[in-house]
ModelCIF file with pLDDT and N, C-alpha, C, O atoms, coordinates in Angstrom:
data_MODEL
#
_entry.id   MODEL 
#
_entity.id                         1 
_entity.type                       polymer 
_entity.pdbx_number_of_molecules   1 
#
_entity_poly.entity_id                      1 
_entity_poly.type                           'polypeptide(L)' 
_entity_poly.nstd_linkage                   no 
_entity_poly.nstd_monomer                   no 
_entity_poly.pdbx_seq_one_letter_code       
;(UNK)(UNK)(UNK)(UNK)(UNK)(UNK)(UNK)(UNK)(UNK)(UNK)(UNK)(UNK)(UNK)(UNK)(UNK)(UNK)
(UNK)(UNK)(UNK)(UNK)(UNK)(UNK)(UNK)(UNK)(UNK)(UNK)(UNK)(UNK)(UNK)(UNK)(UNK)(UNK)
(UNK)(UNK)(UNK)(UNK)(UNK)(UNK)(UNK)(UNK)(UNK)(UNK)(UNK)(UNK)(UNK)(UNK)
;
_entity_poly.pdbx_seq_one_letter_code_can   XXXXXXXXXXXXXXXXXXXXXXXXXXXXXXXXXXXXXXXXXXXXXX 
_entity_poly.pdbx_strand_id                 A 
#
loop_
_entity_poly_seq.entity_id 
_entity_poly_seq.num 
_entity_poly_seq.mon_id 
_entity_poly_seq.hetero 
1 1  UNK n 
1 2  UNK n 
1 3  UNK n 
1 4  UNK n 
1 5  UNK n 
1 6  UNK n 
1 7  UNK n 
1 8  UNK n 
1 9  UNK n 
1 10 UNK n 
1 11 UNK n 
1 12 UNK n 
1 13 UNK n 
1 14 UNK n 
1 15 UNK n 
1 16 UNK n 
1 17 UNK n 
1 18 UNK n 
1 19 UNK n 
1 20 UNK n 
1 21 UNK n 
1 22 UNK n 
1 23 UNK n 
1 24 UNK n 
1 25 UNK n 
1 26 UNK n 
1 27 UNK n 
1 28 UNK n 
1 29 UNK n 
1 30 UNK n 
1 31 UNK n 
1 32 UNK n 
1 33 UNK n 
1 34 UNK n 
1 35 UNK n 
1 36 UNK n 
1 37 UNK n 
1 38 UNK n 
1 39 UNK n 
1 40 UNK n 
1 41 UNK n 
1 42 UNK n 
1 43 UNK n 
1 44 UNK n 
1 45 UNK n 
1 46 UNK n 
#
_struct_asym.id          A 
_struct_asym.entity_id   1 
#
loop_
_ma_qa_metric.id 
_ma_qa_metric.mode 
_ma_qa_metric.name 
_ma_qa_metric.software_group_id 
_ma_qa_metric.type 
1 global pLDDT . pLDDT 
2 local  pLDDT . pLDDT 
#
_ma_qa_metric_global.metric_id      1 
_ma_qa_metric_global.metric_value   84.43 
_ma_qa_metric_global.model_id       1 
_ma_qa_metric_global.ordinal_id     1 
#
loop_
_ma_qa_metric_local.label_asym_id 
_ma_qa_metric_local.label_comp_id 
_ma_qa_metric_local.label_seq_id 
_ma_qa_metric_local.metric_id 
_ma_qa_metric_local.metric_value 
_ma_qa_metric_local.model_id 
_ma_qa_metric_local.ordinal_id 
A UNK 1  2 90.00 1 1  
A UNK 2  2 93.00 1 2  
A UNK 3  2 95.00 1 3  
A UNK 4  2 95.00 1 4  
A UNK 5  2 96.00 1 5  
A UNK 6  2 94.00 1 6  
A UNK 7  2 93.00 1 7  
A UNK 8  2 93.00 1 8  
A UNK 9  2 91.00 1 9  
A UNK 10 2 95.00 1 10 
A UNK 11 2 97.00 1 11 
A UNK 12 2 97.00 1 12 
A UNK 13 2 96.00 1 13 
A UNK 14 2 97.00 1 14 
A UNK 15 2 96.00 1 15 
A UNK 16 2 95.00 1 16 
A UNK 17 2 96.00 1 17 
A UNK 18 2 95.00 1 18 
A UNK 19 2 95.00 1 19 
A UNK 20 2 95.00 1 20 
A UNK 21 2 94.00 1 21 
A UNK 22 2 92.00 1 22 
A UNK 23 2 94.00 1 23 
A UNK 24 2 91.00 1 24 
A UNK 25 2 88.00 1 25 
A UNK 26 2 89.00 1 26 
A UNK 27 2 88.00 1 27 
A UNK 28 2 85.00 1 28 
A UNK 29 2 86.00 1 29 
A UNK 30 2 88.00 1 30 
A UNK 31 2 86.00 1 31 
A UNK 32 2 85.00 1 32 
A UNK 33 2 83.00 1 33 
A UNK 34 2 85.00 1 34 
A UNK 35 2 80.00 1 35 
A UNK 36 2 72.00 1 36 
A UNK 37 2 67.00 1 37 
A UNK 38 2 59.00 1 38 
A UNK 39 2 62.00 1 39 
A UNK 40 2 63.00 1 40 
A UNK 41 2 61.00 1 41 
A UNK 42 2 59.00 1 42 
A UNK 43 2 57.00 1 43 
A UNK 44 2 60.00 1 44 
A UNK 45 2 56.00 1 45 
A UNK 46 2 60.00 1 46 
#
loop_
_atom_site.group_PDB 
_atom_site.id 
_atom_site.type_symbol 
_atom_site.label_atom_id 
_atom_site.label_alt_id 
_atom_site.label_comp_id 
_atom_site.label_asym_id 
_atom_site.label_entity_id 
_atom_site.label_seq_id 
_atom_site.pdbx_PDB_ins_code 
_atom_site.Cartn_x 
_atom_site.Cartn_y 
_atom_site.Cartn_z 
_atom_site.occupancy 
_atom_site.B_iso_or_equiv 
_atom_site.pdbx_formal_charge 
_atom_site.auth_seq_id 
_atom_site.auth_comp_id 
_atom_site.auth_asym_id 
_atom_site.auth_atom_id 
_atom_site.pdbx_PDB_model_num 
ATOM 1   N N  . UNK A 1 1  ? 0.836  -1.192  0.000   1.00 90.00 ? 1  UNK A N  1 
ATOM 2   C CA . UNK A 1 1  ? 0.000  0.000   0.000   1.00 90.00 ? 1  UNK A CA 1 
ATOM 3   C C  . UNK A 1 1  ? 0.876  1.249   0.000   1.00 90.00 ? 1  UNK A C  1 
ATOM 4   O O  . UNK A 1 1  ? 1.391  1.609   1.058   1.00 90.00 ? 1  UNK A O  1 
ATOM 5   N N  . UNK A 1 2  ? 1.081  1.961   -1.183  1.00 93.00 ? 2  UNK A N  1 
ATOM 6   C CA . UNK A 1 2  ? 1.922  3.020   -0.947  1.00 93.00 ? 2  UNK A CA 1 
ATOM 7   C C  . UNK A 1 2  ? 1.002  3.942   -1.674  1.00 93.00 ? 2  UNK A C  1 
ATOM 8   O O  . UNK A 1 2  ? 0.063  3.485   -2.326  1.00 93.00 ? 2  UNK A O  1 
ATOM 9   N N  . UNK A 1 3  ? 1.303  5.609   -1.564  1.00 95.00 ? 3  UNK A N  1 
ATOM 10  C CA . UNK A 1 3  ? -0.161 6.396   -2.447  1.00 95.00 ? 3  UNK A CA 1 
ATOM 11  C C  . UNK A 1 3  ? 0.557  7.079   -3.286  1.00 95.00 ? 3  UNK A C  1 
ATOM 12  O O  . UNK A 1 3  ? 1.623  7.687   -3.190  1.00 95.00 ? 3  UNK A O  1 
ATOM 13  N N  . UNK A 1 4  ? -0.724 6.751   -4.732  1.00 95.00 ? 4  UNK A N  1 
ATOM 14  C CA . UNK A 1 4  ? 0.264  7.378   -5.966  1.00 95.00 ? 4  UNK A CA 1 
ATOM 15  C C  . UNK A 1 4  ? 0.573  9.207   -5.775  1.00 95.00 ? 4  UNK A C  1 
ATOM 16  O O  . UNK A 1 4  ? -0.132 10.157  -5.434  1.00 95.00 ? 4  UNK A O  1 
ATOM 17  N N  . UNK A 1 5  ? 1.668  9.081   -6.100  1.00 96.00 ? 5  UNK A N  1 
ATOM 18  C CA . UNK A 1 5  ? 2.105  10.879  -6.142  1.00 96.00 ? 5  UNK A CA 1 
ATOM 19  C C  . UNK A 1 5  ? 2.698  11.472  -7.492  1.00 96.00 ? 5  UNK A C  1 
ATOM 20  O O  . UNK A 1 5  ? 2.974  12.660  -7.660  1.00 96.00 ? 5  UNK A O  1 
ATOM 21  N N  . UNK A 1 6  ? 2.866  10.354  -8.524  1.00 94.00 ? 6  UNK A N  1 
ATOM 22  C CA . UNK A 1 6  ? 3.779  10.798  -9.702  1.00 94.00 ? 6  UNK A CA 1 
ATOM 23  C C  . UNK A 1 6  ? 2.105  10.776  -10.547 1.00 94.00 ? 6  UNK A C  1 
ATOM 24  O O  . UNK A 1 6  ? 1.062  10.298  -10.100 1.00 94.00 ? 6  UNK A O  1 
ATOM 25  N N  . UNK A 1 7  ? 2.313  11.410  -11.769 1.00 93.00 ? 7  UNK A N  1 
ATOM 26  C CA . UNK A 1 7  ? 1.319  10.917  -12.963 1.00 93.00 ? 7  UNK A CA 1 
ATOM 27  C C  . UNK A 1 7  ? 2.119  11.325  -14.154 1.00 93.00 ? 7  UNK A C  1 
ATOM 28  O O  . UNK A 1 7  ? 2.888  12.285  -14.093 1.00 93.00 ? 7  UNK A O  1 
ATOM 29  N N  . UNK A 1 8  ? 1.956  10.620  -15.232 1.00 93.00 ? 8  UNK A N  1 
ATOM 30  C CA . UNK A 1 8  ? 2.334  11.121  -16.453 1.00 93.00 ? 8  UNK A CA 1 
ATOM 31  C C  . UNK A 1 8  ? 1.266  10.873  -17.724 1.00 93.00 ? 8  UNK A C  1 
ATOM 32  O O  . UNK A 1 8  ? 0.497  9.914   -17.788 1.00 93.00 ? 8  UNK A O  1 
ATOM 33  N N  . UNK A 1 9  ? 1.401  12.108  -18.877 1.00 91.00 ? 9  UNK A N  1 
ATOM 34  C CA . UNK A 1 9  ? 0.268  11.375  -20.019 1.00 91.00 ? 9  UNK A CA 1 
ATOM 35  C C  . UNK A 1 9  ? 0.996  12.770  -21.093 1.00 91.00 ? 9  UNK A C  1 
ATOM 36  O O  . UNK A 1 9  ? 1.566  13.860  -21.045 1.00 91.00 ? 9  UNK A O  1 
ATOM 37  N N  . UNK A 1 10 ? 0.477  11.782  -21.954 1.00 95.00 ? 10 UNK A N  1 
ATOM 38  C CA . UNK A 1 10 ? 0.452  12.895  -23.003 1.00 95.00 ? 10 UNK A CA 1 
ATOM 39  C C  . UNK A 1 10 ? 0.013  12.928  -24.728 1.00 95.00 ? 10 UNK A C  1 
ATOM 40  O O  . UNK A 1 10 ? -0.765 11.989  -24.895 1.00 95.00 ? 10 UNK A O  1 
ATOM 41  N N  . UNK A 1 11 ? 0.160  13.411  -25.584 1.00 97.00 ? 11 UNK A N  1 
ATOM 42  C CA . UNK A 1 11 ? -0.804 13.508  -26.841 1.00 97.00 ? 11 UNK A CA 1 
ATOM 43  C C  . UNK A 1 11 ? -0.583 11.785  -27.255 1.00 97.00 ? 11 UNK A C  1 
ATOM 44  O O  . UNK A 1 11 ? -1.592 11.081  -27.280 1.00 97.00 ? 11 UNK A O  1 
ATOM 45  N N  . UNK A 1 12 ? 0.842  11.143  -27.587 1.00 97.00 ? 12 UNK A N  1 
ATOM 46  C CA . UNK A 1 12 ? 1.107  9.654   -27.866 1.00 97.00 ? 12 UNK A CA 1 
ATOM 47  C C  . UNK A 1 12 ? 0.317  8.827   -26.801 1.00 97.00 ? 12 UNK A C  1 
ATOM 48  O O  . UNK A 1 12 ? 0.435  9.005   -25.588 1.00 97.00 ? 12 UNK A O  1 
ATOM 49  N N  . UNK A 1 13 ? -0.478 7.927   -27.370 1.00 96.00 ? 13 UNK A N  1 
ATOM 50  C CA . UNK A 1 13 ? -1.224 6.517   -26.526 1.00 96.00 ? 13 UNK A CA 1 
ATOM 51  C C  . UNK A 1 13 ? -0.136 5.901   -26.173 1.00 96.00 ? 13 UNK A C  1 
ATOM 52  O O  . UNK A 1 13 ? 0.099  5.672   -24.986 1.00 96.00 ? 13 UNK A O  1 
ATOM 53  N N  . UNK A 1 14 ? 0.379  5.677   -26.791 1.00 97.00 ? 14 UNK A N  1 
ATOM 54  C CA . UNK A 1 14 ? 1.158  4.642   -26.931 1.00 97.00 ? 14 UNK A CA 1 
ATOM 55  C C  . UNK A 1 14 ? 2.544  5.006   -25.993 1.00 97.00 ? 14 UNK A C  1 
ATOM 56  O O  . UNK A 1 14 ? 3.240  4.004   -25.831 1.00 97.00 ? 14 UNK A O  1 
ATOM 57  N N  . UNK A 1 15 ? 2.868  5.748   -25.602 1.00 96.00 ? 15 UNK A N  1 
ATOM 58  C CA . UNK A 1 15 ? 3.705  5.973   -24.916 1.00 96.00 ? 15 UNK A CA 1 
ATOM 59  C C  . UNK A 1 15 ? 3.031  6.296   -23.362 1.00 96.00 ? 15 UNK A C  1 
ATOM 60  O O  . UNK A 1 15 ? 3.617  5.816   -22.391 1.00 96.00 ? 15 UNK A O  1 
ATOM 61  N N  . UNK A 1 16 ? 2.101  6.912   -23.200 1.00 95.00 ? 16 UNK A N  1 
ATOM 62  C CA . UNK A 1 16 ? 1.460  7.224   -21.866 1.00 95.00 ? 16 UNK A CA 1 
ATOM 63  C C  . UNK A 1 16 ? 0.507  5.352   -21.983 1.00 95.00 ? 16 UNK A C  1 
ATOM 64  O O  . UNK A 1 16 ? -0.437 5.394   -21.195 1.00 95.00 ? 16 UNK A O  1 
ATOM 65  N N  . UNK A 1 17 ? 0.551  4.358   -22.493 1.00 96.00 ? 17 UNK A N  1 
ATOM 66  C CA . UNK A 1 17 ? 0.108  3.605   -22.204 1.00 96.00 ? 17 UNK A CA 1 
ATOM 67  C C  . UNK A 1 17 ? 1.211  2.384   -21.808 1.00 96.00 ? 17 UNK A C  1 
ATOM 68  O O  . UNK A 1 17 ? 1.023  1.332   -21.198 1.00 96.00 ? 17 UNK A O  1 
ATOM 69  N N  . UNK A 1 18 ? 2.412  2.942   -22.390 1.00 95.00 ? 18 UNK A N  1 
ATOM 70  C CA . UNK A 1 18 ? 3.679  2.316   -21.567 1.00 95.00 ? 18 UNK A CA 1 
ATOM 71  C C  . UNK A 1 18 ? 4.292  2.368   -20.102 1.00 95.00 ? 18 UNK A C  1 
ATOM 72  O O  . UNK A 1 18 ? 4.817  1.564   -19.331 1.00 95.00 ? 18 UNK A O  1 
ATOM 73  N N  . UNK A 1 19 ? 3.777  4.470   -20.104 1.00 95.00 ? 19 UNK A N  1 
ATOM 74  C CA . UNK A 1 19 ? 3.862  4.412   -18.863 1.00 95.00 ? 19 UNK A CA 1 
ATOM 75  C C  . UNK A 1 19 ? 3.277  3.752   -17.777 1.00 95.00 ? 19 UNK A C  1 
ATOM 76  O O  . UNK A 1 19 ? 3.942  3.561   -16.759 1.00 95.00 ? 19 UNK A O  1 
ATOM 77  N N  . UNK A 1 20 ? 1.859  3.298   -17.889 1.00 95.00 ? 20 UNK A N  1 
ATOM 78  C CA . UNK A 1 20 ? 0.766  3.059   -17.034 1.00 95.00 ? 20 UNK A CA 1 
ATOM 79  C C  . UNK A 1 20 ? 1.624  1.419   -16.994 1.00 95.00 ? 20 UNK A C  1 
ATOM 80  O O  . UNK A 1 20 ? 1.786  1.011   -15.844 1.00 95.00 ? 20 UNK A O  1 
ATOM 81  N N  . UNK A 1 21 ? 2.062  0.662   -17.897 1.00 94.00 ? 21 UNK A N  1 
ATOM 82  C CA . UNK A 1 21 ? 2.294  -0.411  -17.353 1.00 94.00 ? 21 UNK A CA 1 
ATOM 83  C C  . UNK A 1 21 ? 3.610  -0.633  -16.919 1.00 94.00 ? 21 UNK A C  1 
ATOM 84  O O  . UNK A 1 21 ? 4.239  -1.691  -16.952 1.00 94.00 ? 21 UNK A O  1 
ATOM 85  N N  . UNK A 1 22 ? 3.977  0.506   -16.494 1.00 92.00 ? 22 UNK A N  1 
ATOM 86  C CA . UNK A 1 22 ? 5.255  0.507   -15.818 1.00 92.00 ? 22 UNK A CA 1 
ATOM 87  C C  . UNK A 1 22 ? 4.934  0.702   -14.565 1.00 92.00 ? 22 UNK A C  1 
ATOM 88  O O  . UNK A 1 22 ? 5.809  0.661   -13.700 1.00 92.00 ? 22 UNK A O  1 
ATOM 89  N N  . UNK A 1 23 ? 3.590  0.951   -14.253 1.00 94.00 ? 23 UNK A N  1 
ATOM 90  C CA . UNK A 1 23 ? 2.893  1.809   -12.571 1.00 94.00 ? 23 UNK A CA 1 
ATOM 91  C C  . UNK A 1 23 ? 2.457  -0.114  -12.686 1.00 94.00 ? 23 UNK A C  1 
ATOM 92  O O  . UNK A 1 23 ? 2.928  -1.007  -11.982 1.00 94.00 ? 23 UNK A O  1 
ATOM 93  N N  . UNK A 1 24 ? 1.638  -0.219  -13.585 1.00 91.00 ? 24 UNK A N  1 
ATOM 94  C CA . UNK A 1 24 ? 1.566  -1.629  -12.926 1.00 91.00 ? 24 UNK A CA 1 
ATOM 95  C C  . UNK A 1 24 ? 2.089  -2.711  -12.690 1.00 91.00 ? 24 UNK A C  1 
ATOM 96  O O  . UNK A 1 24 ? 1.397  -3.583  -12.165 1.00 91.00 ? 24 UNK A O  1 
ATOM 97  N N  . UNK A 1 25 ? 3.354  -2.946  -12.986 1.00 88.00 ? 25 UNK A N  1 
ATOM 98  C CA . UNK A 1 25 ? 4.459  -3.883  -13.211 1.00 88.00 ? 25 UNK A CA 1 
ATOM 99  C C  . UNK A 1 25 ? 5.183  -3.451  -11.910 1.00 88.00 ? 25 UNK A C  1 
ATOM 100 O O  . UNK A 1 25 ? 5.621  -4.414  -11.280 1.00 88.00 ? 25 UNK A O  1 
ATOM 101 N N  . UNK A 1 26 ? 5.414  -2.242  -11.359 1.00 89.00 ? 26 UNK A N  1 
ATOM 102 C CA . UNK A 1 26 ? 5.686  -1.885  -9.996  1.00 89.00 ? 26 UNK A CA 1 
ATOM 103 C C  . UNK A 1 26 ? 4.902  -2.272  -8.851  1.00 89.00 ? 26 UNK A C  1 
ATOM 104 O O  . UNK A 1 26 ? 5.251  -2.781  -7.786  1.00 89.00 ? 26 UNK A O  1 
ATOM 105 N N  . UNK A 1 27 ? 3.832  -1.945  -9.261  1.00 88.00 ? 27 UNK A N  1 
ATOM 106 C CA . UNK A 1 27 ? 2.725  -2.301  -8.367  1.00 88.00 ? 27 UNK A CA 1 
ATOM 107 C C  . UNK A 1 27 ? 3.031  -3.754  -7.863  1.00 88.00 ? 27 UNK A C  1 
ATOM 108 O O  . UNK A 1 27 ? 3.340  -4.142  -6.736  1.00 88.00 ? 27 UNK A O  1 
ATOM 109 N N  . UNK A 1 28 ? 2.842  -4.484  -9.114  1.00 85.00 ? 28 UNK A N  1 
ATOM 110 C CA . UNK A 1 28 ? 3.338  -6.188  -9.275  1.00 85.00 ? 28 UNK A CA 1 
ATOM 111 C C  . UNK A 1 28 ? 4.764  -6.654  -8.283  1.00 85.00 ? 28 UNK A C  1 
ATOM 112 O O  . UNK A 1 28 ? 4.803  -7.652  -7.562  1.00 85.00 ? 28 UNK A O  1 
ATOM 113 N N  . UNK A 1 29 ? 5.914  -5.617  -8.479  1.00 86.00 ? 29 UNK A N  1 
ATOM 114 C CA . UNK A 1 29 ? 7.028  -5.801  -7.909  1.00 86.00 ? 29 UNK A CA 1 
ATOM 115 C C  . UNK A 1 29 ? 6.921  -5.341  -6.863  1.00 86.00 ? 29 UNK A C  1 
ATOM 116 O O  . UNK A 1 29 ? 7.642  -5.969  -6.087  1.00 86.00 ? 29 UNK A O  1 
ATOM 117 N N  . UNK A 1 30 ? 6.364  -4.504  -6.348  1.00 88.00 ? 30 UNK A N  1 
ATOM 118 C CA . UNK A 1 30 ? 6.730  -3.814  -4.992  1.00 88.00 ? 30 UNK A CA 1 
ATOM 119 C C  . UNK A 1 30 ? 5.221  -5.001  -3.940  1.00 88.00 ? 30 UNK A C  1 
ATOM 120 O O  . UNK A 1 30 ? 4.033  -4.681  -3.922  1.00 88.00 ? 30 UNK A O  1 
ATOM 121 N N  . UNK A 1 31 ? 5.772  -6.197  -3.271  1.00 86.00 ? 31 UNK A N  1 
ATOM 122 C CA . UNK A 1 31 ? 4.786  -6.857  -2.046  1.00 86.00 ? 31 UNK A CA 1 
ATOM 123 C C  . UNK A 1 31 ? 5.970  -7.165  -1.448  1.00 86.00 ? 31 UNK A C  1 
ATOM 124 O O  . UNK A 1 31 ? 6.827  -7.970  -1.811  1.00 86.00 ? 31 UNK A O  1 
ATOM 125 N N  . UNK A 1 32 ? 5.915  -5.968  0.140   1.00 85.00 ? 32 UNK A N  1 
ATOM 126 C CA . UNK A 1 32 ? 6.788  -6.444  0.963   1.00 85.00 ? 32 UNK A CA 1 
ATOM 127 C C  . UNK A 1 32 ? 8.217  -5.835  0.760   1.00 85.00 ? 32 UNK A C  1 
ATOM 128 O O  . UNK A 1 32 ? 8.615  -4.944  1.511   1.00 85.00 ? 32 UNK A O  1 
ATOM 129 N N  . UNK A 1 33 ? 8.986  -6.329  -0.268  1.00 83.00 ? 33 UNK A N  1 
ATOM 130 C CA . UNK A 1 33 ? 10.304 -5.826  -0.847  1.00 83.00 ? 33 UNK A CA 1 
ATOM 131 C C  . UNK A 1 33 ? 10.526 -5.557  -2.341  1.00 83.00 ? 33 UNK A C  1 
ATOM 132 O O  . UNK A 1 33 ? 9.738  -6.200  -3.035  1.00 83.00 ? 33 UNK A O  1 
ATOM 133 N N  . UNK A 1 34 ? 11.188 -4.960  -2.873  1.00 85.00 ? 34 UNK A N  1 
ATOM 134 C CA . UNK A 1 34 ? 11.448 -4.221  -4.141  1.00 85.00 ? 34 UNK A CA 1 
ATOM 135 C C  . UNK A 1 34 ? 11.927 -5.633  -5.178  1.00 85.00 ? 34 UNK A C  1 
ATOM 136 O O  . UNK A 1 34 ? 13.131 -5.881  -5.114  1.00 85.00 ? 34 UNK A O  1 
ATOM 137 N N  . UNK A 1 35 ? 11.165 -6.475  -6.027  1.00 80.00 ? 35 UNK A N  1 
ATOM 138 C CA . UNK A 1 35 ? 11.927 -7.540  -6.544  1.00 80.00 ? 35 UNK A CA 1 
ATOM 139 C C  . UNK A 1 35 ? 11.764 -7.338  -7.928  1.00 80.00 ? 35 UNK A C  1 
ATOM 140 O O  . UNK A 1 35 ? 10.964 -6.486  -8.315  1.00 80.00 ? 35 UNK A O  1 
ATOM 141 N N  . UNK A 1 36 ? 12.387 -7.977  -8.685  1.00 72.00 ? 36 UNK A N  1 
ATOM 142 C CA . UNK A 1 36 ? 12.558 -7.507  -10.303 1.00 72.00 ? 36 UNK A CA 1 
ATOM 143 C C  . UNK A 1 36 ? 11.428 -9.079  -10.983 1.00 72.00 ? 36 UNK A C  1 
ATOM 144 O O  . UNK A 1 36 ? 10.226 -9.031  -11.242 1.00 72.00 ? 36 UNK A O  1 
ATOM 145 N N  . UNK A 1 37 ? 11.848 -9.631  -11.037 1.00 67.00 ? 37 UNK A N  1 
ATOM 146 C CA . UNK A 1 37 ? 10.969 -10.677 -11.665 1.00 67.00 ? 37 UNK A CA 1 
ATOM 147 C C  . UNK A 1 37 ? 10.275 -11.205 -10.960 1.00 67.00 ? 37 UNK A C  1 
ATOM 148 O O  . UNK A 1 37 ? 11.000 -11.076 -9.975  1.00 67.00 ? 37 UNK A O  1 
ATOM 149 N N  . UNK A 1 38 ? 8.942  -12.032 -10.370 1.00 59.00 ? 38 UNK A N  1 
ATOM 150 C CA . UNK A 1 38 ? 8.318  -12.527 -9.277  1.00 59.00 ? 38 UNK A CA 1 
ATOM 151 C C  . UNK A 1 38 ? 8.402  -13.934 -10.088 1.00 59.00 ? 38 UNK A C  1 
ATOM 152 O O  . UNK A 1 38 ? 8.566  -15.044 -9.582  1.00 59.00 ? 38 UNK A O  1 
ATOM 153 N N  . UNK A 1 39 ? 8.247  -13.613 -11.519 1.00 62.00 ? 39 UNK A N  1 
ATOM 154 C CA . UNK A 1 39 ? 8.069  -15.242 -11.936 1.00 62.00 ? 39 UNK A CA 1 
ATOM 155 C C  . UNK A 1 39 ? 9.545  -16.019 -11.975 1.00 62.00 ? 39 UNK A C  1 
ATOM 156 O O  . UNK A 1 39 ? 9.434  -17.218 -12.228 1.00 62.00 ? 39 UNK A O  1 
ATOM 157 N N  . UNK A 1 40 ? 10.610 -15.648 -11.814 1.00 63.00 ? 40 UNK A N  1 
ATOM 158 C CA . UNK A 1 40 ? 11.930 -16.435 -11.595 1.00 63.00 ? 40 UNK A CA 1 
ATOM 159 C C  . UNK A 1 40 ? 12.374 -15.965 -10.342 1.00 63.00 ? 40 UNK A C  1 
ATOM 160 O O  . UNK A 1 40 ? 11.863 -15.316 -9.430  1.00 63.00 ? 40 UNK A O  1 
ATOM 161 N N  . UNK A 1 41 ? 13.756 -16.613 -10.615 1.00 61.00 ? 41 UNK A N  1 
ATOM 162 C CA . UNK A 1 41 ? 14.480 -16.871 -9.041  1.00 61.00 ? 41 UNK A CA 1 
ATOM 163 C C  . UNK A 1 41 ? 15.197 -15.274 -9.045  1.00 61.00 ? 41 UNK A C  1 
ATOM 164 O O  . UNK A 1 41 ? 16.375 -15.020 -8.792  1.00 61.00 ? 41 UNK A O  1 
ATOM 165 N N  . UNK A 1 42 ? 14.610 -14.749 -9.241  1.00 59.00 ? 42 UNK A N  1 
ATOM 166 C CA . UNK A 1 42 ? 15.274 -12.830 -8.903  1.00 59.00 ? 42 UNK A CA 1 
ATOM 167 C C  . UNK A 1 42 ? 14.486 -12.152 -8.434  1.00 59.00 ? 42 UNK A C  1 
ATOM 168 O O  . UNK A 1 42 ? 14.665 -10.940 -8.562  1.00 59.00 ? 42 UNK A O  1 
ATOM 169 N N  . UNK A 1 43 ? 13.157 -12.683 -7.617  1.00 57.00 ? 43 UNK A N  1 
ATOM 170 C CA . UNK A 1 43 ? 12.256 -12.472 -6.667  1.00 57.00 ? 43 UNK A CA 1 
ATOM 171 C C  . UNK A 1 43 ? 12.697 -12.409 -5.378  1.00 57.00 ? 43 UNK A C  1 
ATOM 172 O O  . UNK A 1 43 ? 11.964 -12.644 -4.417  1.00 57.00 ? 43 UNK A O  1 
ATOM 173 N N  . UNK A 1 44 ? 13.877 -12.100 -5.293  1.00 60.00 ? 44 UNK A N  1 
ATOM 174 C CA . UNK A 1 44 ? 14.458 -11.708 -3.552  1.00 60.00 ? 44 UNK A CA 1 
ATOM 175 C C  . UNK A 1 44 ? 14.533 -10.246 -3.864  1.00 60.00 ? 44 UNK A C  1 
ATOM 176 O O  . UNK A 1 44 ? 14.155 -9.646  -2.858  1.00 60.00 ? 44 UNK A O  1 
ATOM 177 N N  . UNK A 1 45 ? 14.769 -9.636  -4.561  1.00 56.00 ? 45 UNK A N  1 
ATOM 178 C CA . UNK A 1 45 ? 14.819 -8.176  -4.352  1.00 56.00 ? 45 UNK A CA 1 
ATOM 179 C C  . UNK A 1 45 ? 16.266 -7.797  -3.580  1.00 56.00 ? 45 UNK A C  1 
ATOM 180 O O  . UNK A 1 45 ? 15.743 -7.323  -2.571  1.00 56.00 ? 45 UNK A O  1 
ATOM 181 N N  . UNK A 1 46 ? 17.043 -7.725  -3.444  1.00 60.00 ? 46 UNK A N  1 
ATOM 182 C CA . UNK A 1 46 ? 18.258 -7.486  -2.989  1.00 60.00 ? 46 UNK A CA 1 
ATOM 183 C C  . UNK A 1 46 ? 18.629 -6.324  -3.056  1.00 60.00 ? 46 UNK A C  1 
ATOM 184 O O  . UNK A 1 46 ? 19.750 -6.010  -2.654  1.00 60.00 ? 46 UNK A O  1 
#
């Protein structure tokens, strides 16, 4: 649970729709500790 404070957008979809899955792919990474892949063994977050 952390609260959003950044936003980004702009005239390109396609780029403000990259951003958004970069908020959710964080979202995805950030339970508990900061980890890069959850689906392999680089889910310790170090």
């Amino acid at each position: 649970d952390m609260r959003r404070i950044g936003r980004f957008s702009c005239s390109d979809p396609l780029l403000s729709r990259l951003h958004e899955n970069v908020v959710w792919s964080m979202r995805g990474n950030f339970v508990d500790v900061p980890t890069d892949c959850p689906q392999r063994d680089e889910r310790l977050g170090w």
